[in-house]
C-alpha atoms as a PDB file:
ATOM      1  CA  UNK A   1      25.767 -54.971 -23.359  1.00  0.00           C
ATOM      2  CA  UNK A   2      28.475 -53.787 -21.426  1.00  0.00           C
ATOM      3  CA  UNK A   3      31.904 -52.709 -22.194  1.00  0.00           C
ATOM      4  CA  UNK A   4      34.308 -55.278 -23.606  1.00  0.00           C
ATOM      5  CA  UNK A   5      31.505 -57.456 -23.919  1.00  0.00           C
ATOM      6  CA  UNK A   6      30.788 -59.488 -27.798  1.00  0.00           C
ATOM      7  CA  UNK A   7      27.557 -60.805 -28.919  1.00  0.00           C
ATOM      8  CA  UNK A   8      27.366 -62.711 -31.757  1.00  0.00           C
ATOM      9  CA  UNK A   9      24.576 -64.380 -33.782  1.00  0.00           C
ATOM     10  CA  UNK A  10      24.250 -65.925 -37.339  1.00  0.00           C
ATOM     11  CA  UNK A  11      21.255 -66.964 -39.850  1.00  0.00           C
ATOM     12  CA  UNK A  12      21.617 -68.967 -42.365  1.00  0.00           C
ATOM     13  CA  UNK A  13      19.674 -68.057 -46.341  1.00  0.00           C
ATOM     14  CA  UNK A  14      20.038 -70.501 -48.694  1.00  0.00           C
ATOM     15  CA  UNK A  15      24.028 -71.565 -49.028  1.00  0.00           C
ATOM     16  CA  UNK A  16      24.756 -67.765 -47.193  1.00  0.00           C
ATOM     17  CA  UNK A  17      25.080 -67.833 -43.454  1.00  0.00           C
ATOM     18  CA  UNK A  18      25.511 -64.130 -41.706  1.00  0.00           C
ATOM     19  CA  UNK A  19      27.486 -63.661 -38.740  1.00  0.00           C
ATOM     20  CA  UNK A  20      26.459 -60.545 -36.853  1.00  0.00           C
ATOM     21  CA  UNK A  21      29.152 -59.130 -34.232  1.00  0.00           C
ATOM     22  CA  UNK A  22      28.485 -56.340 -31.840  1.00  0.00           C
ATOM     23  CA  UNK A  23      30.268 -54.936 -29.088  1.00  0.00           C
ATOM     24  CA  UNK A  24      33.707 -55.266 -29.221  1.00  0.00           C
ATOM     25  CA  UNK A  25      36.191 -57.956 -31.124  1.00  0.00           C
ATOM     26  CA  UNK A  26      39.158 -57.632 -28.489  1.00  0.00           C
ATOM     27  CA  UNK A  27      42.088 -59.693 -26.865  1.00  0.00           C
ATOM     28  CA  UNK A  28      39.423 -60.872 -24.483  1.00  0.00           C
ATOM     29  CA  UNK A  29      36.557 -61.971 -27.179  1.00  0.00           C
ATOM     30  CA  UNK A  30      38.457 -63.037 -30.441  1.00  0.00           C
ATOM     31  CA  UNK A  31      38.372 -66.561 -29.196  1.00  0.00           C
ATOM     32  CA  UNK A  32      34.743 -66.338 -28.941  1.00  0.00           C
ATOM     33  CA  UNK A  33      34.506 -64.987 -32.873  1.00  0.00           C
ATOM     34  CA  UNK A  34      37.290 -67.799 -34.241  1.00  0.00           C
ATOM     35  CA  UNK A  35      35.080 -70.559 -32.489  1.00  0.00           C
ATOM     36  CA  UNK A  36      32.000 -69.436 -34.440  1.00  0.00           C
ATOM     37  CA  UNK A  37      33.373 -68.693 -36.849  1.00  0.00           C
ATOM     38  CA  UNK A  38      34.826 -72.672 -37.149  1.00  0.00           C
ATOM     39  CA  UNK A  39      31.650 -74.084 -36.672  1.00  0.00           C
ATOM     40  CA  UNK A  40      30.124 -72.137 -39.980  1.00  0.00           C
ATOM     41  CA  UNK A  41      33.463 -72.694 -41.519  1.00  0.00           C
ATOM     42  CA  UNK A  42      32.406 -77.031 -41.347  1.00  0.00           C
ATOM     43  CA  UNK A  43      28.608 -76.476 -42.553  1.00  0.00           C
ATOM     44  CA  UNK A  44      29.831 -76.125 -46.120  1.00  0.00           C
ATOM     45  CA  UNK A  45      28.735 -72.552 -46.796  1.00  0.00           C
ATOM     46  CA  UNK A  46      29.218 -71.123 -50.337  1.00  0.00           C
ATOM     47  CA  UNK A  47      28.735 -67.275 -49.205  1.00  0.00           C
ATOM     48  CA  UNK A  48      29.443 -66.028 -45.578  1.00  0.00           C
ATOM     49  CA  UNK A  49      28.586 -62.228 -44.351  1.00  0.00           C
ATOM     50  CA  UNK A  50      30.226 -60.899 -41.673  1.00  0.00           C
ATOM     51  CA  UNK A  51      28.202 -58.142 -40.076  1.00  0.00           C
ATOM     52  CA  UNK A  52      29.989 -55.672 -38.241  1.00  0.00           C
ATOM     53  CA  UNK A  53      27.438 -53.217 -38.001  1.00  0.00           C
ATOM     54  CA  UNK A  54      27.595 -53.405 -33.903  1.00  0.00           C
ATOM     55  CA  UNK A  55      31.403 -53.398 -33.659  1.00  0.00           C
ATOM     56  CA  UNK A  56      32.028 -50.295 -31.416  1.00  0.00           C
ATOM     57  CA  UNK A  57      35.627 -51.109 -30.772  1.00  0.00           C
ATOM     58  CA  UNK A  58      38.256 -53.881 -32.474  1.00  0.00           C
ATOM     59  CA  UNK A  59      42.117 -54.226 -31.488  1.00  0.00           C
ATOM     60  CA  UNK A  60      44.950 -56.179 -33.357  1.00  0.00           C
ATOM     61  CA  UNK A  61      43.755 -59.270 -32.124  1.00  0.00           C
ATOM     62  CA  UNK A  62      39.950 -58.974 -33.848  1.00  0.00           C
ATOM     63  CA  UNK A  63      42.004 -57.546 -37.086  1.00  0.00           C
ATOM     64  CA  UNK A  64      43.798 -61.011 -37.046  1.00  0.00           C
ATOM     65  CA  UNK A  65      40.651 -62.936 -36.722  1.00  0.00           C
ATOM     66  CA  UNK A  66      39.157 -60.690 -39.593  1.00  0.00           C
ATOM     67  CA  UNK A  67      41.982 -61.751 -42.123  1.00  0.00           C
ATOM     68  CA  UNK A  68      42.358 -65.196 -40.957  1.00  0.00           C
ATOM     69  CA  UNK A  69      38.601 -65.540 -41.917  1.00  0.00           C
ATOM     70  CA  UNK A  70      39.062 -63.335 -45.047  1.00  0.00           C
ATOM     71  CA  UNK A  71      41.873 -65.761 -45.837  1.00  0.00           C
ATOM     72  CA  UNK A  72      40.242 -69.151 -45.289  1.00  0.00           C
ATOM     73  CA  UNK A  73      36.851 -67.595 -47.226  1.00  0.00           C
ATOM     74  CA  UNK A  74      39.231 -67.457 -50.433  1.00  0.00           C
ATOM     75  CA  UNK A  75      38.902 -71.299 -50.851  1.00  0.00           C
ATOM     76  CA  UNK A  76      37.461 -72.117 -54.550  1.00  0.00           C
ATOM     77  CA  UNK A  77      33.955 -72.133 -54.201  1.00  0.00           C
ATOM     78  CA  UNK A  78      33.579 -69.585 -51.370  1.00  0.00           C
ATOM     79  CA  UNK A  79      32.806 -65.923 -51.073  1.00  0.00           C
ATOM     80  CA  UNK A  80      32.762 -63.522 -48.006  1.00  0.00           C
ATOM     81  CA  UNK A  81      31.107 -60.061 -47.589  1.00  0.00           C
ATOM     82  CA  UNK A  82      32.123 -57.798 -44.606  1.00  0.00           C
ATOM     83  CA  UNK A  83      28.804 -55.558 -44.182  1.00  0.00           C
ATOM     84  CA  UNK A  84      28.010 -52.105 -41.979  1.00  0.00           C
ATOM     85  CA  UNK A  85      32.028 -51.361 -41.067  1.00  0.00           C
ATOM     86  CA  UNK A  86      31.330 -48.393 -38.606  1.00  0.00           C
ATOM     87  CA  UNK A  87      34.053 -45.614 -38.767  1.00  0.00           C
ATOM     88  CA  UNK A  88      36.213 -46.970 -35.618  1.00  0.00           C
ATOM     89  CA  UNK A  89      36.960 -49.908 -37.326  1.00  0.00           C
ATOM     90  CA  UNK A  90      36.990 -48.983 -40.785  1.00  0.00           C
ATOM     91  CA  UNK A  91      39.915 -46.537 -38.910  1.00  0.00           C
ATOM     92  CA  UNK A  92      41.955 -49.630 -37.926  1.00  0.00           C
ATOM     93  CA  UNK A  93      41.404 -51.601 -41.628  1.00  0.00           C
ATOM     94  CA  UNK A  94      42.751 -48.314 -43.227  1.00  0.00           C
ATOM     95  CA  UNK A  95      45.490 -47.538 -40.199  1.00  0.00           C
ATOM     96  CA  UNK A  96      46.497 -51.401 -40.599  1.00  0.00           C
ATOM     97  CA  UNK A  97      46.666 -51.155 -44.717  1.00  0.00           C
ATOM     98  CA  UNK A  98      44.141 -53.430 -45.679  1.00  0.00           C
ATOM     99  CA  UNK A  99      40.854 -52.095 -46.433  1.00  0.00           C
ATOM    100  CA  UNK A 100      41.888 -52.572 -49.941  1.00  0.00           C
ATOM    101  CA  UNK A 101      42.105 -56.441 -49.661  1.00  0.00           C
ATOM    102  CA  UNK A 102      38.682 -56.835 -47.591  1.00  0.00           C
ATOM    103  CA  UNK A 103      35.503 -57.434 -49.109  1.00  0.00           C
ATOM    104  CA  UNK A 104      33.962 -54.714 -47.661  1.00  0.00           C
ATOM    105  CA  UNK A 105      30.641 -53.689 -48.876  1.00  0.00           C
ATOM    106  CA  UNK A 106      28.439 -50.343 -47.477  1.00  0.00           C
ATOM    107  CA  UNK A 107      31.139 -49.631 -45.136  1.00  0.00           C
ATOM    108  CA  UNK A 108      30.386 -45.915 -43.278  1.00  0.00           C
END
């Protein structure tokens, strides 16, 4: 992968579907995230994972993206999980104020 590049991918278990994001959630790749993130959002899901294991880098604009799905995953019925925050971006959730309000679980 090279830099400023995202990959994502997603699995679905049961009524959980994972999205896995590596590389870097930027100005330049949010719109990638907020489309797949969209087309989950419609299949119904109950529980949703964000992995973010891979992130090396995210600016304001992934932060946004990370709230906005935050906020839609407090609907009744839903839950989300944000797995494997790496220090850089645990840095910006705790710079920004809100690692308190994300469901982060095993974060480094």
């Amino acid at each position: 992968m090279r830099p400023g590049e995202l990959t994502l991918d997603h699995r679905t278990e049961g009524a959980r579907h994972t999205l896995v994001l590596a590389g870097e959630l930027t100005l330049a790749t949010s719109a990638e995230f907020a489309q797949m993130f969209r087309e989950i959002d419609v299949l119904g899901f109950t529980e949703l994972a964000l992995d973010l294991g891979g992130l090396t880098f995210m600016d304001s604009t992934g932060l946004r993206e990370i709230l906005m799905c935050s906020h839609s995953c407090q609907r009744p019925g839903r839950e989300l999980q944000i797995t494997g925050v790496q220090t850089p971006v645990m840095r910006l959730f705790q710079l920004a104020g809100v690692s308190e309000r994300l469901p982060l679980r095993g974060a480094q």
